[in-house]
N, C-alpha and C. Protein backbone atom coordinates (compact mmCIF):
# COMPACT_ATOMS: atom_id res chain seq x y z
N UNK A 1 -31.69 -27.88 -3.10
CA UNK A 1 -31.84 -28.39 -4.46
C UNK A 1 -31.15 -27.46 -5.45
N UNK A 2 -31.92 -26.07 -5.29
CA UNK A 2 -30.80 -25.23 -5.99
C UNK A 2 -29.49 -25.10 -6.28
N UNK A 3 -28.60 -24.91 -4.63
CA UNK A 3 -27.30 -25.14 -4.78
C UNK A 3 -26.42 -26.50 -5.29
N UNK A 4 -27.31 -27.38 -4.91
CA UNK A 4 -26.83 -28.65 -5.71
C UNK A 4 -26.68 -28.33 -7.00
N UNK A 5 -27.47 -27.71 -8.09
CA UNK A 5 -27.46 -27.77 -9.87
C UNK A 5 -26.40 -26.50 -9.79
N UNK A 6 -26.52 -25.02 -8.64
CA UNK A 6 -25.50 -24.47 -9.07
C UNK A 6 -24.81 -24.20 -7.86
N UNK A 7 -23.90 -25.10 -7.68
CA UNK A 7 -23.00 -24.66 -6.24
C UNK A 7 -22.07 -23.66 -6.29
N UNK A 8 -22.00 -22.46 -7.20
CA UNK A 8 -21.14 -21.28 -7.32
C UNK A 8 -21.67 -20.20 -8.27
N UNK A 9 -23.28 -19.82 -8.14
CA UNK A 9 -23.71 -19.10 -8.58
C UNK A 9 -23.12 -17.88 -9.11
N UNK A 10 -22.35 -16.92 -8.33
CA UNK A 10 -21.52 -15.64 -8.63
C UNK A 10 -20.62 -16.42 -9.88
N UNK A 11 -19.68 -17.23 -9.45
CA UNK A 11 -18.89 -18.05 -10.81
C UNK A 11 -19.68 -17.46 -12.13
N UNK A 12 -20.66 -18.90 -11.65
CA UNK A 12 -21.28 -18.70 -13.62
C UNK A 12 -21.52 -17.61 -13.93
N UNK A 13 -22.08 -16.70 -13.00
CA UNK A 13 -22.58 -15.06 -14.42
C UNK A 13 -21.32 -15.29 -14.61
N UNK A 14 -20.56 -14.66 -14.07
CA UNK A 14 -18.63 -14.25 -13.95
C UNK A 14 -18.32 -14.48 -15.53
N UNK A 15 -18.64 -16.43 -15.12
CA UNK A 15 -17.72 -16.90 -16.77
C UNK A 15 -19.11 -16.66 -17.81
N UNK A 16 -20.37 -16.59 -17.52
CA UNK A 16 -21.41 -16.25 -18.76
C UNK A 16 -20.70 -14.69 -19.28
N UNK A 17 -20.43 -13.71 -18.29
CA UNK A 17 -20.06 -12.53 -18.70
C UNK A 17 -19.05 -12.24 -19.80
N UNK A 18 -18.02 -12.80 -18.64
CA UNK A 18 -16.76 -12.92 -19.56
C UNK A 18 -16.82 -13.38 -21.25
N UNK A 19 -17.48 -14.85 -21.17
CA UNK A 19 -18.04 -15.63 -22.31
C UNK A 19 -18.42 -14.83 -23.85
N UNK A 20 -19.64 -13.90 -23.16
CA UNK A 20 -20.14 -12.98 -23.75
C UNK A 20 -18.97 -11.87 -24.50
N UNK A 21 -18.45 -11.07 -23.90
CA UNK A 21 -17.68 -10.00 -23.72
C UNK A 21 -16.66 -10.60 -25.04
N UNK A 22 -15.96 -11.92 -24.78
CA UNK A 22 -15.20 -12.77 -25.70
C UNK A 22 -15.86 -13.25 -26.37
N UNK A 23 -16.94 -13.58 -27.14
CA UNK A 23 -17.68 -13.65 -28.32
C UNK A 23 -18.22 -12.71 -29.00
N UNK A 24 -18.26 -11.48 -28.17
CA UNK A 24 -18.97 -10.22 -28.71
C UNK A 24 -20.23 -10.38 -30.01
N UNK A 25 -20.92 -11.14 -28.88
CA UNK A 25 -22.37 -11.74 -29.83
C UNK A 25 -23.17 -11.69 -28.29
N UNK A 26 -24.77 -11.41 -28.36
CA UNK A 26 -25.69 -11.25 -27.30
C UNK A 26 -27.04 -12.30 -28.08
N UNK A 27 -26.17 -13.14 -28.56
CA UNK A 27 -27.51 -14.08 -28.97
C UNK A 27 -28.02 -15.07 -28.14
N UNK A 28 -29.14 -15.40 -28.78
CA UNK A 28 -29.77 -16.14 -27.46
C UNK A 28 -28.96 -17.86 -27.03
N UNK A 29 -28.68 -18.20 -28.71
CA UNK A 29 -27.60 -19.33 -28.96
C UNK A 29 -26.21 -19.20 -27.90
N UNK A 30 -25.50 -18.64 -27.93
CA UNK A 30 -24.27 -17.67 -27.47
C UNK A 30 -24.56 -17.28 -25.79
N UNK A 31 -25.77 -16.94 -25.41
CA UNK A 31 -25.76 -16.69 -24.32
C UNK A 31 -26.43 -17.62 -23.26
N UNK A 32 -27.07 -18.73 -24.06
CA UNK A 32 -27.31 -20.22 -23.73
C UNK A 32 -25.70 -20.94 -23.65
N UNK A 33 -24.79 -20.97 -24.44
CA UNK A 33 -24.06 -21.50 -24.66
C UNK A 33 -23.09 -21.34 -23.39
N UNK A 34 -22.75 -19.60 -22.97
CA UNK A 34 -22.14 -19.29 -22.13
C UNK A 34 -22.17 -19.50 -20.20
N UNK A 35 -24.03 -19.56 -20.23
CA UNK A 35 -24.36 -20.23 -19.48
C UNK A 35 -24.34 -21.62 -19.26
N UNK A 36 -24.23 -22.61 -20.51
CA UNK A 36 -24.21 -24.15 -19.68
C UNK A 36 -22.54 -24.02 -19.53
N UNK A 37 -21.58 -23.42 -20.08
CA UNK A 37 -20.26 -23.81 -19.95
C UNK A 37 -19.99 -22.62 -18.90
N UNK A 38 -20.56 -21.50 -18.33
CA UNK A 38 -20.35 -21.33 -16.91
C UNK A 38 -20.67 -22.41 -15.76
N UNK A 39 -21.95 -22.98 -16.18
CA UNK A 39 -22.43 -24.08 -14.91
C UNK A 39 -21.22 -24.95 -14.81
N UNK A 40 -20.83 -25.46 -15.89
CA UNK A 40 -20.57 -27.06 -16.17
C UNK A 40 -18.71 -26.78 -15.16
N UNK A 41 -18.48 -25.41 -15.48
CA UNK A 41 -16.71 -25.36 -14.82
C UNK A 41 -17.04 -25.08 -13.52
N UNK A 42 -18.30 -23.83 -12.99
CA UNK A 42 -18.51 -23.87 -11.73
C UNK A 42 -18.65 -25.18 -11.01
N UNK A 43 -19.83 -25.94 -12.09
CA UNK A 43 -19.61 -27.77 -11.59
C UNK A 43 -18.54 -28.18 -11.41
N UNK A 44 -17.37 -28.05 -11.70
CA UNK A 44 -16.52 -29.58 -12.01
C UNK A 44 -15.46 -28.60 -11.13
N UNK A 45 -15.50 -27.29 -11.00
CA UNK A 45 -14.10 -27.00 -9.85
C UNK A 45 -14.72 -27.25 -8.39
N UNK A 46 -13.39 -27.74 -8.22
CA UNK A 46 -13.51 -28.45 -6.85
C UNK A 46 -13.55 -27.60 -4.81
N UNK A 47 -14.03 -27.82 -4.29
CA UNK A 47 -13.95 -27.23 -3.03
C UNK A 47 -12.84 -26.64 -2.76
N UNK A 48 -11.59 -27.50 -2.80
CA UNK A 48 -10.25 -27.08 -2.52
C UNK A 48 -9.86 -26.13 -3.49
N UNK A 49 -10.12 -25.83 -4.75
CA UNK A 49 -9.50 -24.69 -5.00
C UNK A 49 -10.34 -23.10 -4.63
N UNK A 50 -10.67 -23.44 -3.64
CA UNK A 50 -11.51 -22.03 -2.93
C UNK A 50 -10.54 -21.43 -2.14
N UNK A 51 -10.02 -20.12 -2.00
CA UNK A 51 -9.54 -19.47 -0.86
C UNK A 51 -10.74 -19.78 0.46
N UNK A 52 -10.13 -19.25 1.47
CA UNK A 52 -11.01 -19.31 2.75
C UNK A 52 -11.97 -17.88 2.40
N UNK A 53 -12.79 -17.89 3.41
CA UNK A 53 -13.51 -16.49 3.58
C UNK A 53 -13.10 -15.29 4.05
N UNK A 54 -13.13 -14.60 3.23
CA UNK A 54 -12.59 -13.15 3.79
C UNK A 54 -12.93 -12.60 4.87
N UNK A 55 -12.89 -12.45 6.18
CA UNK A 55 -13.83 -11.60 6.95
C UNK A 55 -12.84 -10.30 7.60
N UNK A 56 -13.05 -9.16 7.19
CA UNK A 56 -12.51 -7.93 7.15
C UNK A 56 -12.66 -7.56 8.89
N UNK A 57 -11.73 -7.45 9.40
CA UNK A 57 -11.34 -7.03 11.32
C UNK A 57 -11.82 -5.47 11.03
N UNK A 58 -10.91 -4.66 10.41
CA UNK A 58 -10.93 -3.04 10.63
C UNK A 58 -11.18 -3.01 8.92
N UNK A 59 -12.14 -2.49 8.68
CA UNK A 59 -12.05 -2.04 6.95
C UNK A 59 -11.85 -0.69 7.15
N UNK A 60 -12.05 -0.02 7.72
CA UNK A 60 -11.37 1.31 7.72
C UNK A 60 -9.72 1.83 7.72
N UNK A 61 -9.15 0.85 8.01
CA UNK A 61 -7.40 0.64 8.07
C UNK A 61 -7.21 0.75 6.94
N UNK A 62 -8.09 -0.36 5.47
CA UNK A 62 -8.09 -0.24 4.58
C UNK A 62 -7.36 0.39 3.46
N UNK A 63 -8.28 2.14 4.10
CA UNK A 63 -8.22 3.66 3.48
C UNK A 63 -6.95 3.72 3.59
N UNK A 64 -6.47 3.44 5.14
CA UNK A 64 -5.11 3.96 5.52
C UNK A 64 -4.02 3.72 5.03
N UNK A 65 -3.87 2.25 4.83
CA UNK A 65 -3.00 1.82 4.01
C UNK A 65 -2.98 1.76 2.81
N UNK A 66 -4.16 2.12 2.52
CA UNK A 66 -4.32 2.58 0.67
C UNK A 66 -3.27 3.82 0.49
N UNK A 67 -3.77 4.98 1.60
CA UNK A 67 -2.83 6.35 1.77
C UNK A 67 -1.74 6.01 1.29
N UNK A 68 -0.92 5.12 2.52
CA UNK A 68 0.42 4.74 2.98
C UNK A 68 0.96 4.33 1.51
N UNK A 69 0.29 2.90 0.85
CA UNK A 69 1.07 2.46 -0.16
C UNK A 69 1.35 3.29 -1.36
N UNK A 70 -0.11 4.32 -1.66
CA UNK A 70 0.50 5.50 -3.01
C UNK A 70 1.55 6.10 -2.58
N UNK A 71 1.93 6.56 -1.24
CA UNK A 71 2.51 7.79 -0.71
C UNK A 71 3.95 6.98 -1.34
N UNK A 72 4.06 5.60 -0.42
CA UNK A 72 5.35 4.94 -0.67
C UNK A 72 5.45 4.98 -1.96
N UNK A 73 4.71 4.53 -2.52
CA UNK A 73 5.21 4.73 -4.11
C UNK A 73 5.87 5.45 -4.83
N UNK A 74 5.00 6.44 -4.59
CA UNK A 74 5.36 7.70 -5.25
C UNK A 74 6.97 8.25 -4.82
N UNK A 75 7.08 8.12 -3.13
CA UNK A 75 8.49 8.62 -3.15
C UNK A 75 9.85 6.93 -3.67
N UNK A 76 9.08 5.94 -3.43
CA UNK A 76 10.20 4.92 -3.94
C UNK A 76 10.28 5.30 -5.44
N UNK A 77 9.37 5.79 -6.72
CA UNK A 77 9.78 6.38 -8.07
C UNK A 77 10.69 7.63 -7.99
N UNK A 78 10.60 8.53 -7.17
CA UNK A 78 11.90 9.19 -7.75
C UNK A 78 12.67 9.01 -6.43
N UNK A 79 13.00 7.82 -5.68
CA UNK A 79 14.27 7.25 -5.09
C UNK A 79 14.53 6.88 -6.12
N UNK A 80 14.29 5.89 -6.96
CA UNK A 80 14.60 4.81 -7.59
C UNK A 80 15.25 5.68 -9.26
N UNK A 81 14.24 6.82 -9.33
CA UNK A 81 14.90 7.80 -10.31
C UNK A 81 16.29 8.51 -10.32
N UNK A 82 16.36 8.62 -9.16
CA UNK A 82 17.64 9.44 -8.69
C UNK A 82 18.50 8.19 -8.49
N UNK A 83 18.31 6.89 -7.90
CA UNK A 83 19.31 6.27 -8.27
C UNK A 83 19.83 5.35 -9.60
N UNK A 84 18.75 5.36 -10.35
CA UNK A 84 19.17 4.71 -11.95
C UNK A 84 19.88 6.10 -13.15
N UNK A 85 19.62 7.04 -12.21
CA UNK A 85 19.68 8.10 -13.40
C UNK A 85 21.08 8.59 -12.49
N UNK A 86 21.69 8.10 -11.57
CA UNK A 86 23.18 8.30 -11.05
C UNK A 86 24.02 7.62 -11.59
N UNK A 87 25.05 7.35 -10.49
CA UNK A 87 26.29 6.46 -10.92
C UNK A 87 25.95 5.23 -10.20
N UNK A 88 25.87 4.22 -10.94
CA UNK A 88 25.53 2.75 -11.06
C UNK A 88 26.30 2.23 -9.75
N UNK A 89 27.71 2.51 -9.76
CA UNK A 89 28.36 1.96 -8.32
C UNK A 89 27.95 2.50 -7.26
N UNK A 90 26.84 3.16 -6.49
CA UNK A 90 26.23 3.27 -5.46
C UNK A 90 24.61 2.83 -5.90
N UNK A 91 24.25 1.54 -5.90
CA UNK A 91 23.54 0.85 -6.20
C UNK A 91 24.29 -0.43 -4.97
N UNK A 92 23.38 -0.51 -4.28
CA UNK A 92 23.85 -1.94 -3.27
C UNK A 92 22.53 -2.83 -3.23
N UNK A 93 22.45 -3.60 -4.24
CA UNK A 93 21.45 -4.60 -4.71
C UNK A 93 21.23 -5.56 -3.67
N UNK A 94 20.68 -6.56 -3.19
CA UNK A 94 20.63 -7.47 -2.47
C UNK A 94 19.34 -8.46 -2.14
N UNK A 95 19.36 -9.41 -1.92
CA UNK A 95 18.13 -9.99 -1.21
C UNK A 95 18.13 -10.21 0.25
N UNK A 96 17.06 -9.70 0.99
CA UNK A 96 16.75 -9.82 2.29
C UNK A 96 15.49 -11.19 2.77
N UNK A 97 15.67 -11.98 3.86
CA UNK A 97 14.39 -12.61 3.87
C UNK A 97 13.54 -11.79 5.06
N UNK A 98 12.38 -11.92 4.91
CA UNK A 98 11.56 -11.39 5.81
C UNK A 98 10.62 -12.32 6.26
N UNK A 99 10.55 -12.58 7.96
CA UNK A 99 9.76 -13.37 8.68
C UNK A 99 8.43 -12.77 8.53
N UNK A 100 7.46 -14.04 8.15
CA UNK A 100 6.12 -13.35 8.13
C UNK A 100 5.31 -14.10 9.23
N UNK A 101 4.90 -13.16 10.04
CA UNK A 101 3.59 -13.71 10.97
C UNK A 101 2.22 -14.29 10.43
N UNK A 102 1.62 -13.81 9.34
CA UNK A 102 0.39 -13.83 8.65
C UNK A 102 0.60 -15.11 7.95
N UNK A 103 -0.50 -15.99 7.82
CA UNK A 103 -0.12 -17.29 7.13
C UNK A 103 -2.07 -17.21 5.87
N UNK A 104 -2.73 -15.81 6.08
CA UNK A 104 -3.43 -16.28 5.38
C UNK A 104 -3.34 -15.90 4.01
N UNK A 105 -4.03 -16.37 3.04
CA UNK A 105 -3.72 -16.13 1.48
C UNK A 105 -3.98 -14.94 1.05
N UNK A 106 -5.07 -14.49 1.16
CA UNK A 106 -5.43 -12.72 1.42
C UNK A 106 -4.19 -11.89 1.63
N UNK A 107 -4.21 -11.81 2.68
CA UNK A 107 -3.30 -10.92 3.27
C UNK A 107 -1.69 -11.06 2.77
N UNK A 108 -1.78 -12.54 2.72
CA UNK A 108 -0.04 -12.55 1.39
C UNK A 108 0.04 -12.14 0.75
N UNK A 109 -1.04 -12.24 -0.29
CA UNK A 109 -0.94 -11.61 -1.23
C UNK A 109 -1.19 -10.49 -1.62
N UNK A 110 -1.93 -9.75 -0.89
CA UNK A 110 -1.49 -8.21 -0.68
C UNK A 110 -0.31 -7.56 -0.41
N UNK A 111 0.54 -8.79 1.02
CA UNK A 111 1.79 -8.25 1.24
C UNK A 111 2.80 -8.16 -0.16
N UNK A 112 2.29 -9.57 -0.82
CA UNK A 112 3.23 -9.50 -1.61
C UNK A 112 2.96 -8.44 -3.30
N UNK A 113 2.43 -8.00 -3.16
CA UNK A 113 1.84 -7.03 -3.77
C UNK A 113 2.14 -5.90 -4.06
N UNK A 114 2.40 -5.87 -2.69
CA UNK A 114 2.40 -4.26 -2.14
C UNK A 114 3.87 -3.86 -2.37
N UNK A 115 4.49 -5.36 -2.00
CA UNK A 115 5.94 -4.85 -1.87
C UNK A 115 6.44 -5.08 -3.11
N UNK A 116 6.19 -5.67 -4.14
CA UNK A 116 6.37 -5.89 -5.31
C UNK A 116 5.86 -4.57 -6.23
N UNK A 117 4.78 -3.99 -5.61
CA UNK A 117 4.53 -2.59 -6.51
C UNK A 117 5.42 -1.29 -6.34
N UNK A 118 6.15 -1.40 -4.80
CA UNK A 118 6.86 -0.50 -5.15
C UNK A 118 7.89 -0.54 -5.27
N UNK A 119 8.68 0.31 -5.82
CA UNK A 119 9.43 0.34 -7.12
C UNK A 119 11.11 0.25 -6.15
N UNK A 120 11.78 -0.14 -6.28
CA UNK A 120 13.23 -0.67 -6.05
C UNK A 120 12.86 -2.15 -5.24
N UNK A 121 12.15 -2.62 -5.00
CA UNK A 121 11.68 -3.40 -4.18
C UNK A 121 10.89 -4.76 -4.75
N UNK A 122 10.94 -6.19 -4.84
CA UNK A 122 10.35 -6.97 -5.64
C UNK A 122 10.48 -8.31 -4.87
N UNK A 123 9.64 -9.24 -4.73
CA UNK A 123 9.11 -10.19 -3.94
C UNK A 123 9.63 -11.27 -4.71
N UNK A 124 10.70 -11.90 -4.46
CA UNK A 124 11.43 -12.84 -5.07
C UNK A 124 10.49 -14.16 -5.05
N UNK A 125 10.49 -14.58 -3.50
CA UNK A 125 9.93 -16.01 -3.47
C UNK A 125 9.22 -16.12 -2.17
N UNK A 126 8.47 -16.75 -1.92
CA UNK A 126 7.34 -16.97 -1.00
C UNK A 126 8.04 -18.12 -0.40
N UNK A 127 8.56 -18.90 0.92
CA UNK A 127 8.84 -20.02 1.20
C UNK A 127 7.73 -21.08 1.26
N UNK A 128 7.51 -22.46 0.96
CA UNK A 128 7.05 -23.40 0.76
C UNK A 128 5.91 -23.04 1.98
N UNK A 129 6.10 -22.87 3.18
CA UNK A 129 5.95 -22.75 4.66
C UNK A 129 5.03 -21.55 5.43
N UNK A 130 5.25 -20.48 3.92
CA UNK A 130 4.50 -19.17 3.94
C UNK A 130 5.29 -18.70 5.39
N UNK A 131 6.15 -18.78 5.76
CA UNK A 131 6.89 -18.29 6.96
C UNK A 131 8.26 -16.92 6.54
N UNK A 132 8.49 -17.13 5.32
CA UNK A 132 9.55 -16.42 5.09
C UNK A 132 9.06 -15.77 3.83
N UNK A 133 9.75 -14.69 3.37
CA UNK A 133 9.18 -13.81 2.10
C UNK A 133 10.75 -13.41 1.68
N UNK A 134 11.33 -14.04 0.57
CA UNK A 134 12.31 -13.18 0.20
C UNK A 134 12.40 -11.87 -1.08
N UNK A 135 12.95 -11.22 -0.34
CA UNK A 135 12.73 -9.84 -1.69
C UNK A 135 13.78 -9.18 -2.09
N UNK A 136 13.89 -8.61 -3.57
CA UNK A 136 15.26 -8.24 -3.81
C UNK A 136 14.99 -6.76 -3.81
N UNK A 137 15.89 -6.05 -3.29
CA UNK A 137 16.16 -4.51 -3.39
C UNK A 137 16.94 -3.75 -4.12
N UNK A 138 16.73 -3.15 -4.77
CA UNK A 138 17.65 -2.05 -5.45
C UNK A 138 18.43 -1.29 -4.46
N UNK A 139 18.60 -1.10 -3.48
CA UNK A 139 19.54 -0.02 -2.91
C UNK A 139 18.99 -0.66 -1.30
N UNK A 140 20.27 -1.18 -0.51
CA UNK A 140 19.80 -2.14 0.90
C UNK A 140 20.84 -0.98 1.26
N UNK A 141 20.31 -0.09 2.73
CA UNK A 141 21.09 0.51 3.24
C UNK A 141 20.59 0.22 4.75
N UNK A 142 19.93 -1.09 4.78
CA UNK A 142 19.76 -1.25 6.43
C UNK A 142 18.65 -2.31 6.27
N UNK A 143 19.39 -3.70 6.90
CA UNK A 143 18.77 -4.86 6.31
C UNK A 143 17.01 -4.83 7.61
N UNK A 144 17.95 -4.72 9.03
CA UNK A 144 16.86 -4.53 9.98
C UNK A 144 15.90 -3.85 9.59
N UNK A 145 15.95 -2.40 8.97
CA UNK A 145 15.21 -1.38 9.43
C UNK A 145 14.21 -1.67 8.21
N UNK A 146 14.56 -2.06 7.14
CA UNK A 146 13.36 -2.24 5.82
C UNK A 146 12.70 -3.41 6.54
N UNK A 147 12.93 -4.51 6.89
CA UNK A 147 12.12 -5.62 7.60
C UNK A 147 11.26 -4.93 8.30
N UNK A 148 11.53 -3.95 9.26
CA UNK A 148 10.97 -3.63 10.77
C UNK A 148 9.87 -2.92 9.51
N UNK A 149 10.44 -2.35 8.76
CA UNK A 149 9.14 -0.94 8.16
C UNK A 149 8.41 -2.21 7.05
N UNK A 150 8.62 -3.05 6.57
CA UNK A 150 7.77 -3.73 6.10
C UNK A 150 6.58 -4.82 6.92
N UNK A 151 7.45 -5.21 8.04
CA UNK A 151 6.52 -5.53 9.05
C UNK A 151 4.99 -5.01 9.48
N UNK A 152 5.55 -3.46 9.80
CA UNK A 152 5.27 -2.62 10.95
C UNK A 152 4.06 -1.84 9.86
N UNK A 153 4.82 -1.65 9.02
CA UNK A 153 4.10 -0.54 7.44
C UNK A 153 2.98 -1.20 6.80
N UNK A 154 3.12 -2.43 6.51
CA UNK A 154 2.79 -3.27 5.40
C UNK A 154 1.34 -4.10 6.27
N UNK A 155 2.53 -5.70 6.46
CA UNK A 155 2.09 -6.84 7.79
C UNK A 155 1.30 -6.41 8.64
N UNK A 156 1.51 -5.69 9.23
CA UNK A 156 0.92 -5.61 10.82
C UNK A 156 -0.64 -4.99 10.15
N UNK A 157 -0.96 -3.82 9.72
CA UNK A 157 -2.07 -3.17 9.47
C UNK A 157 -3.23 -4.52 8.18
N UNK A 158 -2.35 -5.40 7.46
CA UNK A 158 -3.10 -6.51 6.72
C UNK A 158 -3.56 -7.11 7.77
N UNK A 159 -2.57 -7.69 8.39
CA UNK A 159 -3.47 -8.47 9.68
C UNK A 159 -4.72 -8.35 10.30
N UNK A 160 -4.45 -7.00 10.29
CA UNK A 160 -5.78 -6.38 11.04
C UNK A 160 -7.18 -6.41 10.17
N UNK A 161 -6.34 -5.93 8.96
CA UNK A 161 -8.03 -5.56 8.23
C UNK A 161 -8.17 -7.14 7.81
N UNK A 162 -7.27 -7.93 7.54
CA UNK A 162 -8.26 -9.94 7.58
C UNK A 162 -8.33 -10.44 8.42
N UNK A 163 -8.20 -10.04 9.76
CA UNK A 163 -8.58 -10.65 10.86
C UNK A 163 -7.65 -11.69 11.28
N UNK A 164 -6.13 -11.64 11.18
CA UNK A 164 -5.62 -12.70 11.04
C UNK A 164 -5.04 -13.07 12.21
């Protein structure tokens, strides 16, 4: 009976919160208000726009690749320093596509995330198919070997921690 009146409980605080926060009023009017128009959108959005359920394989990989992606970072900013702050004609720009094994939404979007955060590196387009990932690079000095390390670096350890 419950879940019938609220079938997305977490939702409504979410949007009562938010509501609040963006009215910057704690009245009882205002916080009635925020609650029927949390129910009423938790009501009316539909099943299908739900991701699937997360269920985490290794959460401890997590950490690891948390490591991995600052580390990359940090040295792709002063790659990327040393090559904008050079001579422009050793700059070999390009787009690469990259085959993706992982087809779940989670884990895409982390991939695509990840590779989009660091810096010479940016996630052009997702194929229709979620099979291909194209990305543009600031400096391509080995089309194989960035695939293999985005695979291997990135892909492979997401997989694991969503179970995919």
């Amino acid at each position: 009976m419950l879940k019938r009146l609220f079938p997305h409980p977490w939702l409504t605080i979410v949007l009562l919160v938010c509501w609040v926060l963006l009215m910057n009023d704690l009245s009882p009017g205002n916080l009635l208000l925020g609650f029927v128009l949390g129910t009423a959108i938790a009501f009316s959005v539909g099943e299908g726009l739900w991701l699937s359920p997360v269920h985490f394989g290794k959460p401890w990989l997590l950490v690891r690749l948390f490591v991995y992606v600052l580390y990359d970072i940090v040295v792709a900013n002063v790659e990327v320093a040393l090559l904008v702050l050079g001579p422009t004609r050793r700059l070999r720009p390009a787009f690469i596509e990259v085959p993706l094994d992982s087809t779940h939404e989670i884990a895409l979007t982390a991939l695509i995330s990840i590779v989009s955060l660091s810096p010479g590196t940016l996630c052009a387009e997702l194929s229709d198919d979620r099979s291909r990932l194209c990305v543009h690079v600031l400096d391509l000095a080995d089309e194989a070997a960035l695939v293999a390390l985005i695979k291997s670096r990135y892909e492979a350890p997401l997989m694991e921690i969503f179970a995919c």
